[in-house]
N, C-alpha and C. Protein backbone atom coordinates (compact mmCIF):
# COMPACT_ATOMS: atom_id res chain seq x y z
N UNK A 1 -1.38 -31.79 -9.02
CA UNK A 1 -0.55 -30.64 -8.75
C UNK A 1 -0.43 -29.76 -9.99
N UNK A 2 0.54 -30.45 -11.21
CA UNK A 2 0.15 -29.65 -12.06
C UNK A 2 -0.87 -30.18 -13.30
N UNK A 3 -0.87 -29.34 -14.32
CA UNK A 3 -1.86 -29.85 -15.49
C UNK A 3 -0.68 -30.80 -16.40
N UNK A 4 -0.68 -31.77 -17.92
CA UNK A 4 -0.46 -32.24 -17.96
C UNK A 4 1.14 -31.61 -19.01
N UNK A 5 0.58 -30.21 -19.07
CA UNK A 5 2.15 -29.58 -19.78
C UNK A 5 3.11 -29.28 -18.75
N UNK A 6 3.04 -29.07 -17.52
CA UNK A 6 3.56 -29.27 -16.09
C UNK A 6 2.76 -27.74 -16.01
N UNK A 7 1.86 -26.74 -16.16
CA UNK A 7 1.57 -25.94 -15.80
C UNK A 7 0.85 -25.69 -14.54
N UNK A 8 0.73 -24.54 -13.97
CA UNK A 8 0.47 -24.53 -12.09
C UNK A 8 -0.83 -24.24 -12.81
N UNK A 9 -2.09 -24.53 -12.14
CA UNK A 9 -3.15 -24.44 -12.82
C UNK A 9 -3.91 -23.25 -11.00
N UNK A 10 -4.74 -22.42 -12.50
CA UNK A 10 -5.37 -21.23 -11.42
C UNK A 10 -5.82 -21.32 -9.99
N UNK A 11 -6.00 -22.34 -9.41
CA UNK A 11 -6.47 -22.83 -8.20
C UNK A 11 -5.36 -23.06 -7.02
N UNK A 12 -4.19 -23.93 -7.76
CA UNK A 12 -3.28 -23.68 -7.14
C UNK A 12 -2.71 -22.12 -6.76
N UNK A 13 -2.61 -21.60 -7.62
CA UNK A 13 -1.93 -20.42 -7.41
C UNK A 13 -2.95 -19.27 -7.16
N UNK A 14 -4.01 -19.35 -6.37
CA UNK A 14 -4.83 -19.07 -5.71
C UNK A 14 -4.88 -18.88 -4.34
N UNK A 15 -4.29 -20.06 -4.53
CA UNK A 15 -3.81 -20.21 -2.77
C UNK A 15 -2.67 -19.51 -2.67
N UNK A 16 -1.90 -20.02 -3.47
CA UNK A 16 -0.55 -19.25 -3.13
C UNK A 16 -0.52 -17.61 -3.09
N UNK A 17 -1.20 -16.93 -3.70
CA UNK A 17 -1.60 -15.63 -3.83
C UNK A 17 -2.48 -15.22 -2.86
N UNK A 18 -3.02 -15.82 -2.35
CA UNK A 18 -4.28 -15.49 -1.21
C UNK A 18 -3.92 -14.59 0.03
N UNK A 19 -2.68 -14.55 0.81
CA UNK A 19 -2.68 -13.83 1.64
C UNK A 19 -2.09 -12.25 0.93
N UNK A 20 -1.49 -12.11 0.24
CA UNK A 20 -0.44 -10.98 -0.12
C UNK A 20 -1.59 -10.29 -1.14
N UNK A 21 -2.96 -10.81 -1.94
CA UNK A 21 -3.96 -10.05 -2.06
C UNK A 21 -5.01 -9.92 -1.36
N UNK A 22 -4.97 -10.90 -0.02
CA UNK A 22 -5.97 -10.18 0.99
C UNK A 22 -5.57 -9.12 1.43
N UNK A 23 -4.39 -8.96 1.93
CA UNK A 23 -3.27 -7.94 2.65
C UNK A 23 -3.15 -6.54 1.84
N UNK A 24 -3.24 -6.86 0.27
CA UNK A 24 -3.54 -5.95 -0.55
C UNK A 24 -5.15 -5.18 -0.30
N UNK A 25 -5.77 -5.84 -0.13
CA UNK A 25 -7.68 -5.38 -0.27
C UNK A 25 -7.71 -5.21 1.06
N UNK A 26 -7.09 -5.53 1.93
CA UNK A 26 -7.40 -4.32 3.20
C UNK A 26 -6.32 -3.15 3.50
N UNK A 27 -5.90 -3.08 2.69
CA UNK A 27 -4.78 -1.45 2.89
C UNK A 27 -5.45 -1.01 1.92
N UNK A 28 -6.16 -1.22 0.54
CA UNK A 28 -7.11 -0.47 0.06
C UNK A 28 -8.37 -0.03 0.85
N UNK A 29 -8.91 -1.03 1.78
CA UNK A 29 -10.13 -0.58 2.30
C UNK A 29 -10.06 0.04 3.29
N UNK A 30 -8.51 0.48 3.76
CA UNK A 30 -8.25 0.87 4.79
C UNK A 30 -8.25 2.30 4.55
N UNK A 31 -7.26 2.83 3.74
CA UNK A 31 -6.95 4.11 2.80
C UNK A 31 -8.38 4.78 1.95
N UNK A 32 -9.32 3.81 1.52
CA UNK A 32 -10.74 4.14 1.18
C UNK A 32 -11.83 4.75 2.35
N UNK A 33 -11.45 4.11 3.70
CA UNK A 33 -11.96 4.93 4.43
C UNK A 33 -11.60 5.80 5.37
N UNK A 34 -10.25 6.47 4.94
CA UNK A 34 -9.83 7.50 5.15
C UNK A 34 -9.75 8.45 4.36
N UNK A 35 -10.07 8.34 2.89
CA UNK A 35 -10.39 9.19 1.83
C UNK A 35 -12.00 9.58 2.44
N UNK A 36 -12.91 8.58 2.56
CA UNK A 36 -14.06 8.95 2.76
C UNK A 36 -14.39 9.79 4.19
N UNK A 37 -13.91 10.13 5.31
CA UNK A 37 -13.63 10.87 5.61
C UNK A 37 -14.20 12.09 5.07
N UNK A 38 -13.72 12.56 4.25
CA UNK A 38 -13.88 14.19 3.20
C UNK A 38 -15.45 13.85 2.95
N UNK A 39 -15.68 13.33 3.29
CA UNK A 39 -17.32 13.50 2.21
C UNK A 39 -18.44 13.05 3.85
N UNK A 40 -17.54 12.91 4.99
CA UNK A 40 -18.53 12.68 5.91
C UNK A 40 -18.57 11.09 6.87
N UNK A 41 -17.71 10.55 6.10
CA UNK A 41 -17.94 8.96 6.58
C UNK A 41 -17.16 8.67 7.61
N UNK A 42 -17.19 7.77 8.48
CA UNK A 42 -16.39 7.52 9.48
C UNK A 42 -15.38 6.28 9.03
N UNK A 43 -13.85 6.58 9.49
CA UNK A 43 -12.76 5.53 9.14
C UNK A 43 -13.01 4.23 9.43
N UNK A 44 -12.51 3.42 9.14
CA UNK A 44 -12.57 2.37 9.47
C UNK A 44 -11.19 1.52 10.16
N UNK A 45 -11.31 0.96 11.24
CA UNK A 45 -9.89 0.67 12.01
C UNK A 45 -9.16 -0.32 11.41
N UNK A 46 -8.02 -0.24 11.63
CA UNK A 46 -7.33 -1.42 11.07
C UNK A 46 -7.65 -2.93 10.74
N UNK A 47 -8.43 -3.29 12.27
CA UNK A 47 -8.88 -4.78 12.38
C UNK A 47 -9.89 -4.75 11.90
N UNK A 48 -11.00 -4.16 12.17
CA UNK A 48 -12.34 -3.98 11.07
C UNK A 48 -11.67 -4.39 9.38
N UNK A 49 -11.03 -3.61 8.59
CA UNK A 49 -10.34 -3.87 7.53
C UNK A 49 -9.21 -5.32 7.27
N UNK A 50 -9.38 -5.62 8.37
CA UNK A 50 -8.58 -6.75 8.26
C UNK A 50 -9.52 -7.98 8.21
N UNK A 51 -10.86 -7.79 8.83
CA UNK A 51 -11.72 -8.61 9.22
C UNK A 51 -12.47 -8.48 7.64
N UNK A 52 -12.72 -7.57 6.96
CA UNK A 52 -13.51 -7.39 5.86
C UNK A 52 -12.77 -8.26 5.05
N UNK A 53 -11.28 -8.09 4.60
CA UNK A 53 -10.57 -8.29 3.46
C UNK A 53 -10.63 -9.90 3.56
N UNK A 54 -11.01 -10.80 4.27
CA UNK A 54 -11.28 -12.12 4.40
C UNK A 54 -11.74 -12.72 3.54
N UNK A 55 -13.06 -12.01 3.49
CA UNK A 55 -14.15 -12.95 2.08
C UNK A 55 -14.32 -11.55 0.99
N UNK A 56 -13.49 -10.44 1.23
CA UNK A 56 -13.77 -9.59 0.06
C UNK A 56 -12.40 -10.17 -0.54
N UNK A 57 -11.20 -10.64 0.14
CA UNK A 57 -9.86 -10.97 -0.86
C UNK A 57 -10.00 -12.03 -1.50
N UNK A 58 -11.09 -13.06 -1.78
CA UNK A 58 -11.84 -14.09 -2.42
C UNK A 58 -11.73 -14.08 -4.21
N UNK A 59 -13.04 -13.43 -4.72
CA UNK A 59 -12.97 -12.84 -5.28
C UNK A 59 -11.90 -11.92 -6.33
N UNK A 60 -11.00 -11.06 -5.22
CA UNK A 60 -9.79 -10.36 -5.47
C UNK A 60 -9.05 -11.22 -6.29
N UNK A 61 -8.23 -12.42 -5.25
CA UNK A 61 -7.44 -13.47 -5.88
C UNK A 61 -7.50 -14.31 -7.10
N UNK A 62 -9.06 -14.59 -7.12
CA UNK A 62 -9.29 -15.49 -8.19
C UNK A 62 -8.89 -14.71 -9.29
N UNK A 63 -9.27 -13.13 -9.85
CA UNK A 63 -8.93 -12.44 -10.52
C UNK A 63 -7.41 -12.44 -10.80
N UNK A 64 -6.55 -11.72 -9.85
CA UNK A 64 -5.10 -12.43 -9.77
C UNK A 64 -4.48 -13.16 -10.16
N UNK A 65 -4.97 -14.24 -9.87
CA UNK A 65 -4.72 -15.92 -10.25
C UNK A 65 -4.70 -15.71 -12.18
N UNK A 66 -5.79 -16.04 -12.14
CA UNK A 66 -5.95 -15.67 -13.86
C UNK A 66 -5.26 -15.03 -14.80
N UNK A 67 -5.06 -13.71 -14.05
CA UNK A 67 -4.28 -12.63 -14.57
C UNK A 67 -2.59 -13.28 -14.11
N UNK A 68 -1.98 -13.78 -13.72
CA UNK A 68 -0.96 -14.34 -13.03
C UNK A 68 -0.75 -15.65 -14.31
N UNK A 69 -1.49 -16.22 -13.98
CA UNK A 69 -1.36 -17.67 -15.20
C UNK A 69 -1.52 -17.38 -16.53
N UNK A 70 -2.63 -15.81 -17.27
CA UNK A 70 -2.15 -15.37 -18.42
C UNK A 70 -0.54 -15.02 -18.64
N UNK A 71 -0.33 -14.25 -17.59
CA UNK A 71 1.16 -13.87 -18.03
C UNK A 71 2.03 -14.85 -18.06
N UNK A 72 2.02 -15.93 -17.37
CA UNK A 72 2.92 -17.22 -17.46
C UNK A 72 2.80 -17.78 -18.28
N UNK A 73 1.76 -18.03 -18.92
CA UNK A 73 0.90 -18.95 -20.28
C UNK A 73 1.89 -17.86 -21.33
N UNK A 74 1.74 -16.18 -21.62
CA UNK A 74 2.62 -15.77 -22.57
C UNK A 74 3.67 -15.62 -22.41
N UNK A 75 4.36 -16.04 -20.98
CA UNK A 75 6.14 -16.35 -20.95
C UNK A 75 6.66 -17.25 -21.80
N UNK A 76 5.57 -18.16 -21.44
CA UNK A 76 5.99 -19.54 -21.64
C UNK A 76 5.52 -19.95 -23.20
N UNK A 77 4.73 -18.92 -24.04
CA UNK A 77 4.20 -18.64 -25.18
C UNK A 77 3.64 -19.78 -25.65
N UNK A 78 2.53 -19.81 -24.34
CA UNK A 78 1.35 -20.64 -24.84
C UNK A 78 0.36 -19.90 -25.48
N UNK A 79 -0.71 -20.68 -26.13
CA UNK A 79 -1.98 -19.56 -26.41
C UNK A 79 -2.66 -19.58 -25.60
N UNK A 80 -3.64 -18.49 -25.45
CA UNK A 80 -4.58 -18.11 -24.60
C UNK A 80 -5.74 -18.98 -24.81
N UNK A 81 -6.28 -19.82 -23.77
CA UNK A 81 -7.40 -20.44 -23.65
C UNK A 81 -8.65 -19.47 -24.36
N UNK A 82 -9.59 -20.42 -25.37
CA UNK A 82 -10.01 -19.79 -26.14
C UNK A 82 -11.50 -19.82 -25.35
């Protein structure tokens, strides 16, 4: 569960982050293809964008995660894994 300083280690909190930045990456991809629009492209529907943000919020999270456990690591004023 955790690592051996009791820290939540990136994987865990991967998961835990996983829906609220999938949910994030399809209201971006949603709003992206309504910007695109202007240049000719056709929107993309809600569920289409909901269906994308699946294995594109992958990726997303892991980033998150990282960025999430740096800032906890300098709450908690650990050093940064070298």
């Amino acid at each position: 569960m955790t690592d051996a300083q009791g820290r939540w280690p990136t994987g865990k909190l991967a998961i835990l982050l996983y829906p609220f930045t999938a949910a994030a990456v399809a209201i971006n991809l949603f709003l992206l293809s309504l910007m695109g629009q202007a240049i000719g492209l056709s929107a993309l529907s809600p569920a289409t964008c909901l269906w994308l943000c699946l294995p594109l919020g992958l990726p997303a999270t892991w980033a998150v995660a990282r960025w999430v456990r740096g800032l906890m690591d300098e709450a908690d004023g650990h050093k940064p894994p070298d």
